[in-house]
N, C-alpha and C. Protein backbone atom coordinates (compact mmCIF):
# COMPACT_ATOMS: atom_id res chain seq x y z
N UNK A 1 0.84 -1.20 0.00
CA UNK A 1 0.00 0.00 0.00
C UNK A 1 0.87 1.25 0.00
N UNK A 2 2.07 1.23 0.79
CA UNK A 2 2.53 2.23 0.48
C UNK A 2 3.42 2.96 -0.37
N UNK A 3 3.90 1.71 -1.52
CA UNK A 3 4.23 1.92 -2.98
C UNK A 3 2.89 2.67 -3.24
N UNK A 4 1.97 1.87 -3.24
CA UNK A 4 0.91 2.69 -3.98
C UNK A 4 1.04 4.38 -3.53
N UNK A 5 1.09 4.75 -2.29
CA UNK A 5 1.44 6.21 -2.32
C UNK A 5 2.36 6.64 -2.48
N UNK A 6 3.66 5.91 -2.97
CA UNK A 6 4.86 6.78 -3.78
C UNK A 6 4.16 6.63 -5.16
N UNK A 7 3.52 5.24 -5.32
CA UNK A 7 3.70 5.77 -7.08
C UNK A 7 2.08 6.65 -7.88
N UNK A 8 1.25 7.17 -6.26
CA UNK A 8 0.44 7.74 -6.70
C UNK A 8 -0.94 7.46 -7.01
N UNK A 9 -0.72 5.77 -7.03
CA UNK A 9 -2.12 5.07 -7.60
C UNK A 9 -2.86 4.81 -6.51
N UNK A 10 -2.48 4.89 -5.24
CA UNK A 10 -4.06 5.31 -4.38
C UNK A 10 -4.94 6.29 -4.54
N UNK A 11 -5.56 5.66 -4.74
CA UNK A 11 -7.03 6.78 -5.24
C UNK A 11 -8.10 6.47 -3.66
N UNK A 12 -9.03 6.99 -4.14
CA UNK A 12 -10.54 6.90 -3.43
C UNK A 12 -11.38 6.32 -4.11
N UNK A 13 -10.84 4.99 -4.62
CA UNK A 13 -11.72 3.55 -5.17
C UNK A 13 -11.54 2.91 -3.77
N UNK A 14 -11.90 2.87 -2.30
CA UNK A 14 -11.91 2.05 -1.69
C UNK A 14 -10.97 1.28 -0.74
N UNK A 15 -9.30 1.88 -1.82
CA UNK A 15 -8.03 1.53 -0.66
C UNK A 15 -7.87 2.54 0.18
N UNK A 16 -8.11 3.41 -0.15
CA UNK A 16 -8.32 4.34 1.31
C UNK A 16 -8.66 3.74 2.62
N UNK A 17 -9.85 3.06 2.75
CA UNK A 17 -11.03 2.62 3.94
C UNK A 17 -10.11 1.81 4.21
N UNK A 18 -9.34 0.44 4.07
CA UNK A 18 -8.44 -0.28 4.14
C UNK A 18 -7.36 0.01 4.32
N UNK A 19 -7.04 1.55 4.13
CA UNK A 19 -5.37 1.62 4.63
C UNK A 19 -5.37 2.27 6.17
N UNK A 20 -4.04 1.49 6.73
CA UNK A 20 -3.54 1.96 8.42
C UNK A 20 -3.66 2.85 8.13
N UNK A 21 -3.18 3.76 9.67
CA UNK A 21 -2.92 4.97 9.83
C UNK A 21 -1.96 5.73 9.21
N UNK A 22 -0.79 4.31 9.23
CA UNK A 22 0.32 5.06 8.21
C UNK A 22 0.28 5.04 6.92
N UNK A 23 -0.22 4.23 6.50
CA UNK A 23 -0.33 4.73 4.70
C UNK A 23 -1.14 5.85 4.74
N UNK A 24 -2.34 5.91 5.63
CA UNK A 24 -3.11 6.77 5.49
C UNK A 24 -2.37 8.45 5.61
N UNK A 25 -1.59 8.70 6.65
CA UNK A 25 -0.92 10.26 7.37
C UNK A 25 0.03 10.35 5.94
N UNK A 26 1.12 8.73 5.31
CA UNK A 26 1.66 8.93 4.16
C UNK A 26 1.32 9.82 2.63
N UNK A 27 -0.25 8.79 2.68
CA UNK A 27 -1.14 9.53 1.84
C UNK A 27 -1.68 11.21 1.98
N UNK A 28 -1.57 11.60 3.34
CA UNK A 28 -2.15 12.78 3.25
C UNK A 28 -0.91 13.79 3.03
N UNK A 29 0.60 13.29 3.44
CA UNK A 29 1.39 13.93 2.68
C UNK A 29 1.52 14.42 1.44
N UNK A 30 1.42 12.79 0.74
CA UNK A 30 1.87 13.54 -0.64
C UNK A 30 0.49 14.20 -1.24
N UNK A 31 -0.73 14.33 -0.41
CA UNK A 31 -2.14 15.26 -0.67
C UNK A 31 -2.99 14.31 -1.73
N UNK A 32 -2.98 13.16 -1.52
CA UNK A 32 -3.87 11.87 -2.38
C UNK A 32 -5.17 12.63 -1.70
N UNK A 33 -6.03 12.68 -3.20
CA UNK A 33 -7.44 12.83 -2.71
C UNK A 33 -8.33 12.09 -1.94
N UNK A 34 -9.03 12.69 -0.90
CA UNK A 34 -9.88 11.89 0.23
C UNK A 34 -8.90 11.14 1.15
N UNK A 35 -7.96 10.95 1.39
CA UNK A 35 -6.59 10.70 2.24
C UNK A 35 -7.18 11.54 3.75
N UNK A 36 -6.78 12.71 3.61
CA UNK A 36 -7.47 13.52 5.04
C UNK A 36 -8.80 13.27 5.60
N UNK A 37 -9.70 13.06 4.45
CA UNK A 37 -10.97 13.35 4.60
C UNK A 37 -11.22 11.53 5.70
N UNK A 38 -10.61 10.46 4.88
CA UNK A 38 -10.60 9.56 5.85
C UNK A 38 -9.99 9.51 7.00
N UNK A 39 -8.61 10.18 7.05
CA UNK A 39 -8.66 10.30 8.38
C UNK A 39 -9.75 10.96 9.64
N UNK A 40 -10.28 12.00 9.01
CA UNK A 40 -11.54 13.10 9.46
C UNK A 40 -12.44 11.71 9.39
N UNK A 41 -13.19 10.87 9.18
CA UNK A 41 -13.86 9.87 9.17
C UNK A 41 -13.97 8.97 10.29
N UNK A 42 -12.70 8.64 10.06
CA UNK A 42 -12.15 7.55 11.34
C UNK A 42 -11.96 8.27 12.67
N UNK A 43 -11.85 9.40 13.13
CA UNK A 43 -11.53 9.81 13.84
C UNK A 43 -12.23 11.04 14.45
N UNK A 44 -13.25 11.55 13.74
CA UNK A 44 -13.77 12.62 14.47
C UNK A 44 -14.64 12.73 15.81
N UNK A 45 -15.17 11.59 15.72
CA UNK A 45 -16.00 10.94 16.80
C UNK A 45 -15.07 10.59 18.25
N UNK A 46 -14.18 10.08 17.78
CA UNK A 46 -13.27 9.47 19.09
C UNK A 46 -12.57 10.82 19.55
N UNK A 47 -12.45 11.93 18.88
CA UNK A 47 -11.60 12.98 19.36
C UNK A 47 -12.99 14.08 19.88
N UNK A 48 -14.08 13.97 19.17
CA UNK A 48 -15.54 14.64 19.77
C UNK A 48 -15.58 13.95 21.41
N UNK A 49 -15.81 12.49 21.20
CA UNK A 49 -15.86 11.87 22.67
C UNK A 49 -15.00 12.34 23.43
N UNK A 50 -13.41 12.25 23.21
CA UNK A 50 -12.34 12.40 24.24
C UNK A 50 -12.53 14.10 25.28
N UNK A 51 -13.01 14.95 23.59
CA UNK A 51 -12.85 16.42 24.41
C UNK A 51 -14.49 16.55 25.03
N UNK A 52 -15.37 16.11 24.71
CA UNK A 52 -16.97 16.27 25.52
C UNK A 52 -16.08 15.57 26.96
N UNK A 53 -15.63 14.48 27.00
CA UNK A 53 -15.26 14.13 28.37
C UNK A 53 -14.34 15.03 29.15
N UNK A 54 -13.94 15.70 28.47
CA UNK A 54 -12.80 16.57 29.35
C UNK A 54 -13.46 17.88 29.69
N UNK A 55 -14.19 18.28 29.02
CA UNK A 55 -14.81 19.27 28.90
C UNK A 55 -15.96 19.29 29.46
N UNK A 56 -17.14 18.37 29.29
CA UNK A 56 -18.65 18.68 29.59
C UNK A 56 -19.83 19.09 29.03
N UNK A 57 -19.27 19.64 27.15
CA UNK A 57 -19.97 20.71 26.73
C UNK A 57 -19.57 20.36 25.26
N UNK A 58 -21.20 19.97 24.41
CA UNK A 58 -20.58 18.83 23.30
C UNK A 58 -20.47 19.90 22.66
N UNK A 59 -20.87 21.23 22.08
CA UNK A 59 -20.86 22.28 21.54
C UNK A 59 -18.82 22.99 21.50
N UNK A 60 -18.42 23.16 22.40
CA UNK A 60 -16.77 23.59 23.24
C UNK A 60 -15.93 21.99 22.42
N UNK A 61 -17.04 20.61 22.39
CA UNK A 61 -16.03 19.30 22.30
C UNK A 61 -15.94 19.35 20.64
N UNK A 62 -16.82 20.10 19.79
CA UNK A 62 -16.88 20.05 18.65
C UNK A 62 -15.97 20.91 18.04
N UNK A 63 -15.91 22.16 18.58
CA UNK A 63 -15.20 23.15 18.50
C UNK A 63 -13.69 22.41 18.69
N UNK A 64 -13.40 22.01 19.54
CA UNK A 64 -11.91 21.71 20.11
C UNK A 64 -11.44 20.51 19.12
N UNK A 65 -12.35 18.99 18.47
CA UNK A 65 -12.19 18.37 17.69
C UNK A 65 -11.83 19.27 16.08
N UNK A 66 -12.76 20.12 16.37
CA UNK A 66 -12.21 20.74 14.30
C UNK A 66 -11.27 21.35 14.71
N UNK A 67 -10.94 22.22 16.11
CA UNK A 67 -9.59 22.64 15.82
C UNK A 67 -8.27 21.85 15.54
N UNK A 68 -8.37 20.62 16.56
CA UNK A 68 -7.13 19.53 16.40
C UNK A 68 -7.22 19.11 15.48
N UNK A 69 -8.00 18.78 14.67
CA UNK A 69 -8.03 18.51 12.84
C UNK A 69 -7.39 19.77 11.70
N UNK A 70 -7.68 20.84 12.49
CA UNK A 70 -7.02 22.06 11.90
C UNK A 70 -6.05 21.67 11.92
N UNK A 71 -5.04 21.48 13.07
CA UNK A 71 -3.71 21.81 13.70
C UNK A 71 -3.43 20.43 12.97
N UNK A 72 -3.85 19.43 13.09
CA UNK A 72 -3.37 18.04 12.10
C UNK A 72 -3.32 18.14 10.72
N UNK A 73 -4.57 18.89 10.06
CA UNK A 73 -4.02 18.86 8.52
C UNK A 73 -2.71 20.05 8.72
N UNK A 74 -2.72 21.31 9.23
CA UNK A 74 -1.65 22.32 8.64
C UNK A 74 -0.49 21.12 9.17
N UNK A 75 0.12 20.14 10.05
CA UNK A 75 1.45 19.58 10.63
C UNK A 75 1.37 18.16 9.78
N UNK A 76 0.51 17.81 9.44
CA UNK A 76 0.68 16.26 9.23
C UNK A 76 1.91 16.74 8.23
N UNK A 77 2.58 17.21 7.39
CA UNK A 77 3.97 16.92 6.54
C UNK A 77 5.02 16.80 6.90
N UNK A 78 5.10 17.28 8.85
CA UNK A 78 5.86 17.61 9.53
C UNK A 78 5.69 16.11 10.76
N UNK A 79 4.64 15.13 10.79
CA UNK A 79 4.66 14.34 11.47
C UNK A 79 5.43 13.29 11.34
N UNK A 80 6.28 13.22 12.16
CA UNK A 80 7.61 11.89 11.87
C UNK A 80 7.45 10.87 12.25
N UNK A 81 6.01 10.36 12.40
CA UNK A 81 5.75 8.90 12.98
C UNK A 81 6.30 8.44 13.89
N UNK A 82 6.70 8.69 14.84
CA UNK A 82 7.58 8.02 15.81
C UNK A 82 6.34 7.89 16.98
N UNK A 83 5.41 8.01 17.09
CA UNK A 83 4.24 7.78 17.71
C UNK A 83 3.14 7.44 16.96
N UNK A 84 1.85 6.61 17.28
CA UNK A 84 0.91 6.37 16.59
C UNK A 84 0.55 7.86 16.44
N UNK A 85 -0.67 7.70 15.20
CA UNK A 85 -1.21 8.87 14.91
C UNK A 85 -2.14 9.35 15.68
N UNK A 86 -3.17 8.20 16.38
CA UNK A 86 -3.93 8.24 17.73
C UNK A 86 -3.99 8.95 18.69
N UNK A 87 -2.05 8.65 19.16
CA UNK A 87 -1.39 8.96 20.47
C UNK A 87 -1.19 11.03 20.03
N UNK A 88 -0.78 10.98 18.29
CA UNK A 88 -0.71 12.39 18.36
C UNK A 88 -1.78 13.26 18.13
N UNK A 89 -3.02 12.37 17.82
CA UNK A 89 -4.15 13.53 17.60
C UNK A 89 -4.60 13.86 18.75
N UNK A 90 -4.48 12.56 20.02
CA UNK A 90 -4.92 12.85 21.62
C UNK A 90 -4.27 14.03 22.13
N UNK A 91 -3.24 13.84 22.13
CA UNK A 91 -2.08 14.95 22.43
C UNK A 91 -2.51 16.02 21.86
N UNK A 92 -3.30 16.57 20.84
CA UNK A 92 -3.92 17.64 20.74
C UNK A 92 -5.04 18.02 20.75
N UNK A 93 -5.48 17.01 21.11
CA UNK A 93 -7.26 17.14 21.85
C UNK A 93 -6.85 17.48 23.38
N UNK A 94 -5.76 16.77 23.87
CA UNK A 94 -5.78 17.02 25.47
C UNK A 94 -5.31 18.24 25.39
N UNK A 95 -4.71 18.48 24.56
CA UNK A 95 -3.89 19.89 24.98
C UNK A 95 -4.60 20.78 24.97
N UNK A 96 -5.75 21.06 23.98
CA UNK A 96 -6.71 21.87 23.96
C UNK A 96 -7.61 21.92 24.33
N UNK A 97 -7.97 20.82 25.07
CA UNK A 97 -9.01 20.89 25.71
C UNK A 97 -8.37 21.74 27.36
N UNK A 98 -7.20 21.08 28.15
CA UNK A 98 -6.78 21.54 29.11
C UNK A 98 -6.44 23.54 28.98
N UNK A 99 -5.66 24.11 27.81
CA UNK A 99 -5.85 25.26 27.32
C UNK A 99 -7.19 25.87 27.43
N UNK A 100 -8.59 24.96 26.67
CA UNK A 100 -9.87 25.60 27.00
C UNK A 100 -10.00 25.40 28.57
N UNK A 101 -9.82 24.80 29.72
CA UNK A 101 -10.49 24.95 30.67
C UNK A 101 -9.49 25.88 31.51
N UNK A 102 -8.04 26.27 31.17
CA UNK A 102 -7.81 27.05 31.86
C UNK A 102 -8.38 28.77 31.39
N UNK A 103 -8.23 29.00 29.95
CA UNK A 103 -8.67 29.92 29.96
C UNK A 103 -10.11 30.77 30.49
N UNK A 104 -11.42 29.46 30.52
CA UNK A 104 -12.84 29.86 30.79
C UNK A 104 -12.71 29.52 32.30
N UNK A 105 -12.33 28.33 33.09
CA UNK A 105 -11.99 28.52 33.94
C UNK A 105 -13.57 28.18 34.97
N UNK A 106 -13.95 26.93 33.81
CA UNK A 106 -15.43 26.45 34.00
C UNK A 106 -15.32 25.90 35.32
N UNK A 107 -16.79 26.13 35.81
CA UNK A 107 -17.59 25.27 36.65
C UNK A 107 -18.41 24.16 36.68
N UNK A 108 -18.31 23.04 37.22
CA UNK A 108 -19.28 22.24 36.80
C UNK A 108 -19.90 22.00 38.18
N UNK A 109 -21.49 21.86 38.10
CA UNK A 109 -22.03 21.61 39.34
C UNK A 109 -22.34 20.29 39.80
N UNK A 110 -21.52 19.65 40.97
CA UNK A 110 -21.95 18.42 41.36
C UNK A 110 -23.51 18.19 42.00
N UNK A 111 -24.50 18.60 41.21
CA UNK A 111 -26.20 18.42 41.42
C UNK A 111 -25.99 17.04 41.89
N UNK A 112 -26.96 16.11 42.88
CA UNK A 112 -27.37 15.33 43.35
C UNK A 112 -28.17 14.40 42.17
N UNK A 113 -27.87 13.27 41.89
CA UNK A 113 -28.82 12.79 41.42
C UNK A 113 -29.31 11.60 42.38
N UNK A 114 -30.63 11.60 42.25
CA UNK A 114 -31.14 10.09 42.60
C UNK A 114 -30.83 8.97 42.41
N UNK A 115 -30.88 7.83 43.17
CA UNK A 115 -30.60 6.47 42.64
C UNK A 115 -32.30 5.99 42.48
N UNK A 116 -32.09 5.59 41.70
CA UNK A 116 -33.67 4.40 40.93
C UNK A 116 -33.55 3.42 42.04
N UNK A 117 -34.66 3.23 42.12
CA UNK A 117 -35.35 1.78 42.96
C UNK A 117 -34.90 0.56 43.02
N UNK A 118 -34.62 0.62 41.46
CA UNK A 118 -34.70 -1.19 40.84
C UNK A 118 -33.63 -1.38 40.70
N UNK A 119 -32.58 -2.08 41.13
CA UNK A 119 -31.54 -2.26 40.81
C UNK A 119 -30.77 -2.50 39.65
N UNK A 120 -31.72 -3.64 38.60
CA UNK A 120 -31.85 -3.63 37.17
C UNK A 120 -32.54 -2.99 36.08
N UNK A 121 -33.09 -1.14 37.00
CA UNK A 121 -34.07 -0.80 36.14
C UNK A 121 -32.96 0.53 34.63
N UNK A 122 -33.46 0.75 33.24
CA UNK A 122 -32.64 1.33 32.76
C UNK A 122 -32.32 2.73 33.25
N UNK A 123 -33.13 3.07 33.48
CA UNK A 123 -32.86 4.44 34.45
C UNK A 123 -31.53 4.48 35.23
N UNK A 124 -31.23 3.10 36.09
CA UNK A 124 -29.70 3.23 36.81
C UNK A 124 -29.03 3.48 35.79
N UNK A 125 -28.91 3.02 34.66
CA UNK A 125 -27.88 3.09 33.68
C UNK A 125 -27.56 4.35 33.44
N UNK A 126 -28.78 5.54 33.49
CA UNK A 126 -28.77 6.62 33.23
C UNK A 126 -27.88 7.51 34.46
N UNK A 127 -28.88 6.97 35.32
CA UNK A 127 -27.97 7.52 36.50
C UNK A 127 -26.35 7.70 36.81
N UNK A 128 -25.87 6.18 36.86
CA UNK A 128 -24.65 6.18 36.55
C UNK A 128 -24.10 6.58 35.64
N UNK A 129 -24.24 6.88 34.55
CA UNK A 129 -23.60 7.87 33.68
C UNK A 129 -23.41 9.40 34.04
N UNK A 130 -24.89 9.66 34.59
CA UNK A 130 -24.52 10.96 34.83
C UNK A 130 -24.30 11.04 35.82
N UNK A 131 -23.65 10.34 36.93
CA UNK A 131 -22.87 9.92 37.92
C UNK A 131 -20.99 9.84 37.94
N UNK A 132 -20.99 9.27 36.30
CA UNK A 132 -19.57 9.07 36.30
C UNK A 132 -19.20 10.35 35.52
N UNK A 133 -20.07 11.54 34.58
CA UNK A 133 -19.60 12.76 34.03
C UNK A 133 -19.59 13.59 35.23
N UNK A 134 -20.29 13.18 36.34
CA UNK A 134 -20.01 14.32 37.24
C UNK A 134 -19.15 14.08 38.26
N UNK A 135 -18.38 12.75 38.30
CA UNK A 135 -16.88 12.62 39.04
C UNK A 135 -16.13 13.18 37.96
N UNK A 136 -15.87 12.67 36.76
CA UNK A 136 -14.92 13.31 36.04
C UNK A 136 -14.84 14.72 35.84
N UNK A 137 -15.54 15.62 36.18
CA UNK A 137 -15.55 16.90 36.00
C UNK A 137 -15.11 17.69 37.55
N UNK A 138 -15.61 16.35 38.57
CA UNK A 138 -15.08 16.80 39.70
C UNK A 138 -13.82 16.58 40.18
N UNK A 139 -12.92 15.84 38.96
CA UNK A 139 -11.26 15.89 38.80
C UNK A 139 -10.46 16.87 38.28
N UNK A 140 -9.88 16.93 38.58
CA UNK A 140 -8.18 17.91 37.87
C UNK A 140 -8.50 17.68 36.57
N UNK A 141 -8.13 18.91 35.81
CA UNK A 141 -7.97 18.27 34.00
C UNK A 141 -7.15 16.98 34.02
N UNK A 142 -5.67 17.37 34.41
CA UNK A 142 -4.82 16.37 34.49
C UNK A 142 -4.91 14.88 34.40
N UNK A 143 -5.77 14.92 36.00
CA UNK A 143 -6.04 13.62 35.94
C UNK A 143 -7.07 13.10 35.61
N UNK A 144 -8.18 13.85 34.94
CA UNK A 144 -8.94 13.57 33.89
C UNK A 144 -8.68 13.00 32.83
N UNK A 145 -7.73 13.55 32.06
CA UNK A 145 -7.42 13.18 31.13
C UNK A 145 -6.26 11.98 31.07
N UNK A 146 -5.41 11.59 32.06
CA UNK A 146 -5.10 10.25 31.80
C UNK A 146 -5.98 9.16 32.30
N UNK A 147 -7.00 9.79 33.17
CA UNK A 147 -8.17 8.03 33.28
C UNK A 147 -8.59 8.42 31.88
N UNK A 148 -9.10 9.44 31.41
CA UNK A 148 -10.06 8.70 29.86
C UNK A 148 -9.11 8.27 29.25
N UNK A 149 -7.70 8.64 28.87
CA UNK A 149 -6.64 8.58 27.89
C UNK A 149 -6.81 6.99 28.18
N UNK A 150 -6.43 6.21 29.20
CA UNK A 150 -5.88 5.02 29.91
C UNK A 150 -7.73 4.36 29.35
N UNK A 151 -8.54 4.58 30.18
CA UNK A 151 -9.68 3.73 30.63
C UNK A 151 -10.51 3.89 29.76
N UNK A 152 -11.05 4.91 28.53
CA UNK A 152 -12.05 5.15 27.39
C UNK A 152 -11.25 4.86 26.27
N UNK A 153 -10.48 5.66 26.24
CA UNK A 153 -9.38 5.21 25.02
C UNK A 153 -8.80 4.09 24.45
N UNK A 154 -8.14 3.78 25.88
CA UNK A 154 -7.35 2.00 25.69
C UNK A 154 -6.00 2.26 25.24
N UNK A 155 -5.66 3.53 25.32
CA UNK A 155 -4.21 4.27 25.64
C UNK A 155 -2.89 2.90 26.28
N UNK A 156 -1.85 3.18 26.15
CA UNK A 156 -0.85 2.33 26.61
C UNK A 156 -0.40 3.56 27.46
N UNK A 157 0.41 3.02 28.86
CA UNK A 157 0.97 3.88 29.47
C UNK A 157 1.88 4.41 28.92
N UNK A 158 2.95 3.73 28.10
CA UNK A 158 3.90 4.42 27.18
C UNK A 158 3.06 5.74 25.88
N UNK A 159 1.94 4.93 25.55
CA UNK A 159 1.19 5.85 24.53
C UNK A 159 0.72 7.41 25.51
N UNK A 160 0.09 7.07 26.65
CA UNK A 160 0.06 8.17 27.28
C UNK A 160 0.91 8.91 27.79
N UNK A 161 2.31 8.34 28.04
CA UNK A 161 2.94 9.42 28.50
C UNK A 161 3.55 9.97 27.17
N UNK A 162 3.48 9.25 25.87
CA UNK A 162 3.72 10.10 24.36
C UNK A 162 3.25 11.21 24.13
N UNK A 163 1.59 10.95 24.34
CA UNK A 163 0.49 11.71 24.16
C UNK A 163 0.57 13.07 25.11
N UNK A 164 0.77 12.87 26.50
CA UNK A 164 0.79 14.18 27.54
C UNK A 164 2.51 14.55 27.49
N UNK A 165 3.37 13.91 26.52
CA UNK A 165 4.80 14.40 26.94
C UNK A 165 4.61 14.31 28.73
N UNK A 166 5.22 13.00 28.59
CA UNK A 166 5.09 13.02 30.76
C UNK A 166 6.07 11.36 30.83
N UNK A 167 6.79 11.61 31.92
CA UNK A 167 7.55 10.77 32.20
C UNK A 167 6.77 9.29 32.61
N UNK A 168 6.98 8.13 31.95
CA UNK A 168 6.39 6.99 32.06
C UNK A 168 5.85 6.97 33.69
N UNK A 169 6.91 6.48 34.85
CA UNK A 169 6.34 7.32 35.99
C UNK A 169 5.58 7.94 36.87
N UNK A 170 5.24 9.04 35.65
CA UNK A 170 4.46 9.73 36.23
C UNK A 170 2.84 9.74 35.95
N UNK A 171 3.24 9.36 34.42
CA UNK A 171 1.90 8.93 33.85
C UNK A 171 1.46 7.21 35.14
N UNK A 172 2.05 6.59 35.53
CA UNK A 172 1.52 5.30 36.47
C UNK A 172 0.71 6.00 37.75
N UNK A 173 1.62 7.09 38.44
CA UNK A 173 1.66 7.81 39.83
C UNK A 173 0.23 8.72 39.08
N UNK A 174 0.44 9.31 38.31
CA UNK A 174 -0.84 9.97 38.39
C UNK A 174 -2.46 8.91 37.69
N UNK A 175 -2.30 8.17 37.19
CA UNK A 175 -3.37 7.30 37.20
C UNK A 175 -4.10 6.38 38.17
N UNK A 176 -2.44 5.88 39.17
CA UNK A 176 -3.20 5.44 40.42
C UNK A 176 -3.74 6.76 41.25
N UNK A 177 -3.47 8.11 41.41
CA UNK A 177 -4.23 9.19 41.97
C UNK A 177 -5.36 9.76 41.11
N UNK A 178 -5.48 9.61 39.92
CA UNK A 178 -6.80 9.62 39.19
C UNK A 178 -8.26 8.57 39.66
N UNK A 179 -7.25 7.10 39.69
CA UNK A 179 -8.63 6.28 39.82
C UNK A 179 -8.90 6.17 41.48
N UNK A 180 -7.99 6.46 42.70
CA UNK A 180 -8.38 7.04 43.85
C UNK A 180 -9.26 8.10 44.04
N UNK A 181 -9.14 9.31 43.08
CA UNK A 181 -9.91 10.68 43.18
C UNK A 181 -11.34 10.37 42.52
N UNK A 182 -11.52 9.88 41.42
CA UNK A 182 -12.44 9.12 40.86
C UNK A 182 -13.54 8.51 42.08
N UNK A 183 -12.84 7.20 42.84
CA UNK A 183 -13.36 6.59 43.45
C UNK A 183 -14.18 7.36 44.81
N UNK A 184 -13.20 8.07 45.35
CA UNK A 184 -13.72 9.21 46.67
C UNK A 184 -14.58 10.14 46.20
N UNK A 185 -15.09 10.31 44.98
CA UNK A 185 -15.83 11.70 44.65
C UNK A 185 -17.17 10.91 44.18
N UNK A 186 -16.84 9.26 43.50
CA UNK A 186 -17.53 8.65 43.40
C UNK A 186 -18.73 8.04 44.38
N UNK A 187 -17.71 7.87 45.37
CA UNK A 187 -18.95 7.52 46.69
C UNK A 187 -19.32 8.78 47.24
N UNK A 188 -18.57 9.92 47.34
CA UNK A 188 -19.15 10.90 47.81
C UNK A 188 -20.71 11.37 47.41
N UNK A 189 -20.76 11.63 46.11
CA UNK A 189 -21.92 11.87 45.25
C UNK A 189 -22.78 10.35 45.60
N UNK A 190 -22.52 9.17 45.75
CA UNK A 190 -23.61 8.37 45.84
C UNK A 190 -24.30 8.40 47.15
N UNK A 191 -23.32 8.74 47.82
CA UNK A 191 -24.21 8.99 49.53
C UNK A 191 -24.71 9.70 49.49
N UNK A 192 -24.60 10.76 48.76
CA UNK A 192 -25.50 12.29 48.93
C UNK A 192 -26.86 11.78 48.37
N UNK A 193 -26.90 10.88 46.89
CA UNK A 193 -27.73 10.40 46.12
C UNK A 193 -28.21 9.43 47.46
N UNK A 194 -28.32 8.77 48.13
CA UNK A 194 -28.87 7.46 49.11
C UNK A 194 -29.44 8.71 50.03
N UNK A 195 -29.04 9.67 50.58
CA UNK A 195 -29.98 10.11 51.76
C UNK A 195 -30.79 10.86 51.07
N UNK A 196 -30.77 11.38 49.58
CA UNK A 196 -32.11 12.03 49.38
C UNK A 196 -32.77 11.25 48.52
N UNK A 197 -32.77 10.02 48.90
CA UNK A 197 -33.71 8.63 48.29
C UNK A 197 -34.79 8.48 49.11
C-alpha cells in the first residue's frame, strides 16, 4: 500500500477505507485525494468523545475536535511517525481541551442525582452515567485526562505518557491518583444520592 502512495495510484476507489494509519498520514502527505478526509472519518467521533469528556460541553467538544483537525491537517507533513497517529491527535485534543479549561476557567455543578429503585431498572444506567460525568468533571484536567486517555481510550501507558509528553512514571503515579480521586468523589456523590432517596 505504500508503494501505492509513492507511485500515486491510491485513489478513493476504496483503498483508502483499508489503509492503516500510516499509509493513510503517508497519503495525506503527498495530498492523495480523500486521504485527510478519511482520516476526518475515522476519527472525528473518538476525538468529539475524548474532548466532551474533558470538557462537559458537546458544543466547546466540537469546536476543540475541528480545531485539532485544523492543527493536524496544517502539521501532518511535519509528522515523523515516531508515535501512533492516535497517540498524536490525543495529544492535541488534550492539549486543547486543558488550554480551554484554563482559559474559561469552567464550573461544573456536582447536582445530586437520585438512585432508581430497581436495581436492574434502565434508568440506573442513566444515573450512573450521569454519575460518572459528574466525578470526572469533579477531577483535575490532568487527571482527567489520563483516566479517559488510559480507561475510554485503551491508551498504553507508554502511549500516554507520548500523548501528555510526561515521564512513564508519572503517567503510572498519576493514574493510580486519578482512579483514587475518581473513586472518593464517586462515593461521595452516591451517599449524597442514598440520603435524598
Amino acid at each position: 500500500m505504500e508503494e501505492a502512495v509513492r507511485s500515486g495510484s491510491l485513489s478513493v476507489d476504496g483503498r483508502l477505507a483499508t489503509a492503516d494509519d500510516a499509509t493513510l498520514v503517508a497519503a495525506c502527505v503527498e495530498r492523495v485525494p480523500g486521504a485527510f478526509q478519511e482520516l476526518l472519518s475515522r476519527y472525528r467521533r473518538p476525538a468529539i468523545t475524548l474532548a466532551y469528556q474533558m470538557l462537559g460541553n458537546l458544543e466547546d467538544a466540537e469546536d476543540v475536535a475541528q480545531e485539532a483537525f485544523v492543527r493536524v491537517f496544517q502539521a501532518i507533513p511535519r509528522f515523523r511517525g515516531q508515535a501512533a497517529f492516535t497517540t498524536w491527535l490525543y495529544r492535541i485534543v488534550t492539549n486543547l481541551c486543558l488550554g480551554s479549561r484554563r482559559r474559561r476557567k469552567a464550573t461544573v455543578g456536582l447536582d445530586s442525582v437520585r438512585e432508581p429503585r430497581a436495581a436492574d431498572s434502565p434508568s440506573r444506567a442513566v444515573t450512573e452515567a450521569l454519575l460518572t460525568r459528574q466525578v470526572l468533571h469533579g477531577m483535575s484536567p490532568e487527571l482527567r485526562a489520563i483516566l479517559l486517555l488510559r480507561d475510554q481510550e485503551g491508551l498504553s501507558y507508554s502511549e500516554i505518557a507520548e500523548a501528555l509528553q510526561l515521564p512513564l512514571g508519572t503517567v503510572r503515579s498519576r493514574l493510580s491518583k486519578a482512579r483514587m480521586a475518581f473513586r472518593q468523589i464517586w462515593n461521595g456523590l452516591s451517599e449524597v444520592g442514598e440520603e435524598q432517596s
